[in-house]
Protein backbone atom coordinates (compact mmCIF):
# COMPACT_ATOMS: atom_id res chain seq x y z
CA UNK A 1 0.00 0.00 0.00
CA UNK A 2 1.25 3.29 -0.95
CA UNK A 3 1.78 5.83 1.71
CA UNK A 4 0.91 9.78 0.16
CA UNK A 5 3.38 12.57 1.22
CA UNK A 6 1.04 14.23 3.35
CA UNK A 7 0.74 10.55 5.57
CA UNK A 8 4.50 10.53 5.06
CA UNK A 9 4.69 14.46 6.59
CA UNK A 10 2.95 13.47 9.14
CA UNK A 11 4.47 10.31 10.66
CA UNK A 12 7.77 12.32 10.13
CA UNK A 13 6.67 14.87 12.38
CA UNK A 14 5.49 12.49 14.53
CA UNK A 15 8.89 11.14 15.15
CA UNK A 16 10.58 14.62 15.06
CA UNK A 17 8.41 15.98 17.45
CA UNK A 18 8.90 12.80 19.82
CA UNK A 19 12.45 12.81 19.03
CA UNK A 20 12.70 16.58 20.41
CA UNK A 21 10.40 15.72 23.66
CA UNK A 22 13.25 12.88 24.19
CA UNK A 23 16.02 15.08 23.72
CA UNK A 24 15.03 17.12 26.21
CA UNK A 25 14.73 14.14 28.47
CA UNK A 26 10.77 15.29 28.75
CA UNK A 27 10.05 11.20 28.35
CA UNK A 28 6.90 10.40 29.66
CA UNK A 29 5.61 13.48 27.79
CA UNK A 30 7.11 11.55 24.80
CA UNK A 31 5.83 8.63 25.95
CA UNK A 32 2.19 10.33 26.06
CA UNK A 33 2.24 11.57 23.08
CA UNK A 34 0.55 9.34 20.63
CA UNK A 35 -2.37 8.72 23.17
CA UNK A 36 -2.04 12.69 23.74
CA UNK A 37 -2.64 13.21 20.03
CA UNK A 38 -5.10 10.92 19.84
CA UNK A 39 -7.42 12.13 22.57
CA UNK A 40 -7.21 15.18 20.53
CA UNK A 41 -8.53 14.13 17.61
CA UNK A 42 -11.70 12.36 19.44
CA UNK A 43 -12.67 15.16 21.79
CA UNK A 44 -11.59 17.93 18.88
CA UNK A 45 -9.10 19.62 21.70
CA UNK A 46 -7.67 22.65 20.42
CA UNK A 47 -4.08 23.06 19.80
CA UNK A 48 -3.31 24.51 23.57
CA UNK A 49 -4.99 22.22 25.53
CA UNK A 50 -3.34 19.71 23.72
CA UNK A 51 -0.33 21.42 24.76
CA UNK A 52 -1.20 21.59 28.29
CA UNK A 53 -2.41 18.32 28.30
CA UNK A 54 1.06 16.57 27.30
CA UNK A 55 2.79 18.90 29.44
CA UNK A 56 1.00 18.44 32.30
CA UNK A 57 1.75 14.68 32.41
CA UNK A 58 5.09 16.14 32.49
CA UNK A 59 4.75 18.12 34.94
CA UNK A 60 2.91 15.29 37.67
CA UNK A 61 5.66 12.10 36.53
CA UNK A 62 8.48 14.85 37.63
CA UNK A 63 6.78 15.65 41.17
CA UNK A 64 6.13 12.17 41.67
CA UNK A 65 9.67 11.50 40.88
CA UNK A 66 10.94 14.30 42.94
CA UNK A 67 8.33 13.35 45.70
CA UNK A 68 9.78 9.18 45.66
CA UNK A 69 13.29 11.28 45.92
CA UNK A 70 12.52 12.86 49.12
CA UNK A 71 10.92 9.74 50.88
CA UNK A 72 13.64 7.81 49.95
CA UNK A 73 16.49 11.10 51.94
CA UNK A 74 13.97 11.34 54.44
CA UNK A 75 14.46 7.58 56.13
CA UNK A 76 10.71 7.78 57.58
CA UNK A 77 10.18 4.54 59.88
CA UNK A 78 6.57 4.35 58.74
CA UNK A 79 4.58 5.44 56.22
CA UNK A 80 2.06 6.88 58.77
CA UNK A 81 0.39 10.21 57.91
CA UNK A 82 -1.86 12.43 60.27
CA UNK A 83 -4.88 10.93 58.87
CA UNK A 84 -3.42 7.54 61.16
CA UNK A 85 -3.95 9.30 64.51
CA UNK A 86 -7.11 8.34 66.17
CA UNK A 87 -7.65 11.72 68.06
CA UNK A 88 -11.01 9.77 68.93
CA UNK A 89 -9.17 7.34 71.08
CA UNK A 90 -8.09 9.74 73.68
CA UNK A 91 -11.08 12.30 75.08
CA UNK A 92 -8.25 14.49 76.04
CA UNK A 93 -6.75 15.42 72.94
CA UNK A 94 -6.46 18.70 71.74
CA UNK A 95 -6.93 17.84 67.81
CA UNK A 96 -7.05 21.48 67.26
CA UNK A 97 -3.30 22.17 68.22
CA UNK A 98 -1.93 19.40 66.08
CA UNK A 99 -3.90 20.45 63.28
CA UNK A 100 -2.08 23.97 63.69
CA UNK A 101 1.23 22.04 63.69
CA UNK A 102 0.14 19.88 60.14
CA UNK A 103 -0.22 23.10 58.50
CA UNK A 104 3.88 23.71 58.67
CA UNK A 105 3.82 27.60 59.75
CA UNK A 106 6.44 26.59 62.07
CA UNK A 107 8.74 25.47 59.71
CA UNK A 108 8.08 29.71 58.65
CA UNK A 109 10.44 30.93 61.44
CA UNK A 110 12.57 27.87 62.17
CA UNK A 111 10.26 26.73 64.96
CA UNK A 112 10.97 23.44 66.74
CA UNK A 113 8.36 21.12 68.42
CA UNK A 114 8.99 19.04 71.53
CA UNK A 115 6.74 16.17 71.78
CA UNK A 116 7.42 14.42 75.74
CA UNK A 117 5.61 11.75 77.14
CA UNK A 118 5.94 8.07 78.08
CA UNK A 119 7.46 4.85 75.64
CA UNK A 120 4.41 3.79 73.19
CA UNK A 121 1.96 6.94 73.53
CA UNK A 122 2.38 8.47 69.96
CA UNK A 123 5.48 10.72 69.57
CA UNK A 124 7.00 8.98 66.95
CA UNK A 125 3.70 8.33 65.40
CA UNK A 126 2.95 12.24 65.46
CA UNK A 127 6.71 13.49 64.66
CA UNK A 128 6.61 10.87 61.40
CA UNK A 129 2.97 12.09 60.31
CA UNK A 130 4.36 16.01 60.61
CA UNK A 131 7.54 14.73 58.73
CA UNK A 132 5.54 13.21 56.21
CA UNK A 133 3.62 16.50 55.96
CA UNK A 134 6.49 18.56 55.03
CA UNK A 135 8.04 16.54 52.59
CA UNK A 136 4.53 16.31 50.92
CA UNK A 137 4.96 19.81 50.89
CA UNK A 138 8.62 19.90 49.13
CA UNK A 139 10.36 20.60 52.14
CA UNK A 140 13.78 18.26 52.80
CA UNK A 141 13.34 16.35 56.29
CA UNK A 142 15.23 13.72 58.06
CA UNK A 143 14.37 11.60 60.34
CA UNK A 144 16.83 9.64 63.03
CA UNK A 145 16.91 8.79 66.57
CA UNK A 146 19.00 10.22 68.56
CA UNK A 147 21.22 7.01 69.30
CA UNK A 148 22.14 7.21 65.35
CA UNK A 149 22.70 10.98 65.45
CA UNK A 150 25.44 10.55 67.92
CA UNK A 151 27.01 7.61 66.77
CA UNK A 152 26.96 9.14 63.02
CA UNK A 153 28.58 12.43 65.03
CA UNK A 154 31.26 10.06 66.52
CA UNK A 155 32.29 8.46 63.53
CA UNK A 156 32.20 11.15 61.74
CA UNK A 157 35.09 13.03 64.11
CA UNK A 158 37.02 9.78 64.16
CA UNK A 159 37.34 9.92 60.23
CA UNK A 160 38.10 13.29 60.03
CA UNK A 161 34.73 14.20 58.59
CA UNK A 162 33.11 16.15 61.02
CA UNK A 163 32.41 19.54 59.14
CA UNK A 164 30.92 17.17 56.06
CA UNK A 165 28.54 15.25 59.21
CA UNK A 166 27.86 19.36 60.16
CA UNK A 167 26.63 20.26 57.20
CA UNK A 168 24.77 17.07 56.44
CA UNK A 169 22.73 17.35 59.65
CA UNK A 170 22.11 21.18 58.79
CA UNK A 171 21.04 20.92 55.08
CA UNK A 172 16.79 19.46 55.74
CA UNK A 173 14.36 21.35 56.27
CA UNK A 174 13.21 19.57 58.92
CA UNK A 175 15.45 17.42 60.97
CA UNK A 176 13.15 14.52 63.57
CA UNK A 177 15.29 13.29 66.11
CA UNK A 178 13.26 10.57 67.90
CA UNK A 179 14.10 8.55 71.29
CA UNK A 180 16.04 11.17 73.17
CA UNK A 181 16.49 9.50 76.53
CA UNK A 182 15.35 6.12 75.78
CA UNK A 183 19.48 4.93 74.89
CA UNK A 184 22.39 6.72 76.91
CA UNK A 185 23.94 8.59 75.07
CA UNK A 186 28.06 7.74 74.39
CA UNK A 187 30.44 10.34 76.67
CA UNK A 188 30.22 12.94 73.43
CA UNK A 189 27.08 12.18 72.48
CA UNK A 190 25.36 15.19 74.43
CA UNK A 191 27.69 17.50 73.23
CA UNK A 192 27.13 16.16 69.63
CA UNK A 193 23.43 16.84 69.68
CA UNK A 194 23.87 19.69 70.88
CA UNK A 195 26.32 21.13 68.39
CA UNK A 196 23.51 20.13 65.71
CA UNK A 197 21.19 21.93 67.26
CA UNK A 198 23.71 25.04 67.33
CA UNK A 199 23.78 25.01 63.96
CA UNK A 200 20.14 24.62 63.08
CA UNK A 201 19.20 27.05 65.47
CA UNK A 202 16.89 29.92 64.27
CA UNK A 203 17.51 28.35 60.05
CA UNK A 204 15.47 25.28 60.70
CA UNK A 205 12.93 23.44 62.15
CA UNK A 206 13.76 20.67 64.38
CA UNK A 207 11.55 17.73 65.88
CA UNK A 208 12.46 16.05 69.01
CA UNK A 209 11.03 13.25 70.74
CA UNK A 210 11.27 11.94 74.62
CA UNK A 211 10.93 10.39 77.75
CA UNK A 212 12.86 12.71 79.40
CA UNK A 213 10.78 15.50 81.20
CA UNK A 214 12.35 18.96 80.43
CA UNK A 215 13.12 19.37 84.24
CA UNK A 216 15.05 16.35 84.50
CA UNK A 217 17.46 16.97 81.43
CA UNK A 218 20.54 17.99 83.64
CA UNK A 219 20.29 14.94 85.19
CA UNK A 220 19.74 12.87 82.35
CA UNK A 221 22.32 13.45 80.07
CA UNK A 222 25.13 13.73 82.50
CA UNK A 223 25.82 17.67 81.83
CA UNK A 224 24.24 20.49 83.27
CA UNK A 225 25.95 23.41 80.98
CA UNK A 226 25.33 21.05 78.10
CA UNK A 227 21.40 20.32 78.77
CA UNK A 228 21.17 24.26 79.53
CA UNK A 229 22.22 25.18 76.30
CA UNK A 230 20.43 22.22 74.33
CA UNK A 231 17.00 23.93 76.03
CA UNK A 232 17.69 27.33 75.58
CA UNK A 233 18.22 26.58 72.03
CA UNK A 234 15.68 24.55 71.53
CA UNK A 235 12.93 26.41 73.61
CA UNK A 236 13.95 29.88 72.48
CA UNK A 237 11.10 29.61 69.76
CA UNK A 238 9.22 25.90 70.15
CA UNK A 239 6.11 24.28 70.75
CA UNK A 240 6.30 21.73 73.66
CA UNK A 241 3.22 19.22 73.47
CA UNK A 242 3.43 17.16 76.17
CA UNK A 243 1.70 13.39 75.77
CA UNK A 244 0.15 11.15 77.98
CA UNK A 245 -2.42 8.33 77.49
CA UNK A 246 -2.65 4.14 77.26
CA UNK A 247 -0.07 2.34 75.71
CA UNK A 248 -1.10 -0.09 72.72
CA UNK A 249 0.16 -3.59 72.62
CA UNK A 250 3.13 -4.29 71.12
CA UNK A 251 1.64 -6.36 68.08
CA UNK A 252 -1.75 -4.53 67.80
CA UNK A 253 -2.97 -3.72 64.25
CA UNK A 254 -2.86 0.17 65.54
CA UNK A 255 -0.16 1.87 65.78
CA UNK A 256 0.64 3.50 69.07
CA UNK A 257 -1.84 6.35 69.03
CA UNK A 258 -1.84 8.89 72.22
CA UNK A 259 -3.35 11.96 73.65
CA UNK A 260 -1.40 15.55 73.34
CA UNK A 261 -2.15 17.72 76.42
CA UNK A 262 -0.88 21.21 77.70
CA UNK A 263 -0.04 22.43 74.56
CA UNK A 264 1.89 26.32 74.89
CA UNK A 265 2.95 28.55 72.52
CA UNK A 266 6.03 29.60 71.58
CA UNK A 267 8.13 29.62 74.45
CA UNK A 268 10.84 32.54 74.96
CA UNK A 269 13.87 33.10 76.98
């Protein structure tokens, strides 16, 4: 069967214009294009919504891409999200504060959040779901406990890369350290976290969990000038939520959910 030179014209420019899309590594807009073109043709789209159309599928593969990217940095235990907590199973929440929290205004100003409470009551739970929040929204977070921070800190100063372990822990958004005061902490490991915190201090957001009542730092960590400074750091502009509430069993099909009481503002020094 012959093939005319206007059917040849087109399936030339077919090709051309697919080859271009490729060179400019758009490829799942290349990919889309014959359907693209052909959803056209039956709904009689006009030449810019086409447009917009293959571009847009574009657009949505390179978020998800860049979305995948930031899960993957982020090291998230779970892939919880606030929509997890059952606020219902604890009369005493205040749903309203952590709400205020989900929107991310704190990460605005370089707030930090302080959730404290008991072993199995939902800090993690609640520190993952904001986490999972902000990268949603774009925003680089981490997420470690604070048994890895140190022992990444250590190592880090034995290999002679402690400015490149600096910088790492400074570059996110949002940095969760979880478990503060669940695992003693190595002789430098105090003075590690707090040299993080230093350097995040009033640039970025940090999220800290514990077990380890605010008045009982000192005590806790082994250094009195080092806790001092970790608080006043951490406190100068912070929300503290402090959590109470039942513990699930280890095993249960629901997560650890818990209650958030005694929620201040921002405190100041």
């Amino acid at each position: 069967m012959s093939t005319s030179p206007m059917q040849m014209s087109e399936a030339r420019r077919f090709q051309q214009l697919r080859g271009h899309l490729s060179y400019l590594k758009l490829n799942d807009a290349a990919e889309a294009l014959n359907r693209v073109l052909d959803q056209a043709r039956a709904e009689r789209m006009s030449l810019t919504a086409a447009l917009e159309r293959l571009l847009e599928i574009e657009v949505e593969a390179t978020e998800a891409r860049r979305l995948a990217a930031r899960l993957r940095f982020a090291c998230l235990p779970e892939p919880w999200t606030l929509n997890d907590f059952d606020f219902a199973a604890q009369p005493g929440v205040d749903e309203k504060l952590i709400r205020d929290l989900a929107t991310l205004r704190f990460l605005d100003d370089a707030s930090n959040v302080l959730f404290v409470g008991p072993p199995g009551v939902g800090k993690t739970m609640l520190s993952v779901a904001l986490g999972r929040a902000a990268v949603d929204a774009g925003h680089r977070v981490y997420f470690t406990t604070a048994a890895e921070l140190a022992a990444k800190c250590h190592k880090a100063a034995l290999e002679g890369r402690w400015k490149t372990c600096m910088r790492f822990f400074a570059g996110p958004k949002l940095l969760i350290i979880d478990e503060l005061g669940y695992l003693p902490l190595p002789e430098d490991g105090a003075s590690a976290l707090f040299q993080v915190i230093n350097q995040r201090y009033l640039k970025s957001s940090t999220i800290l969990t514990t077990n380890v009542g605010i008045a009982d730092w000192a005590g806790a960590f082994g250094d009195a000038t080092v806790a001092a400074a970790m608080l006043d750091r951490l406190l100068h502009r912070a929300a503290v939520a402090g959590i109470d509430g039942p513990s699930y069993p280890a095993g249960s099909t629901a997560r650890p959910r818990g209650g958030v009481r005694g929620f201040p503002g921002p405190a100041r020094r």
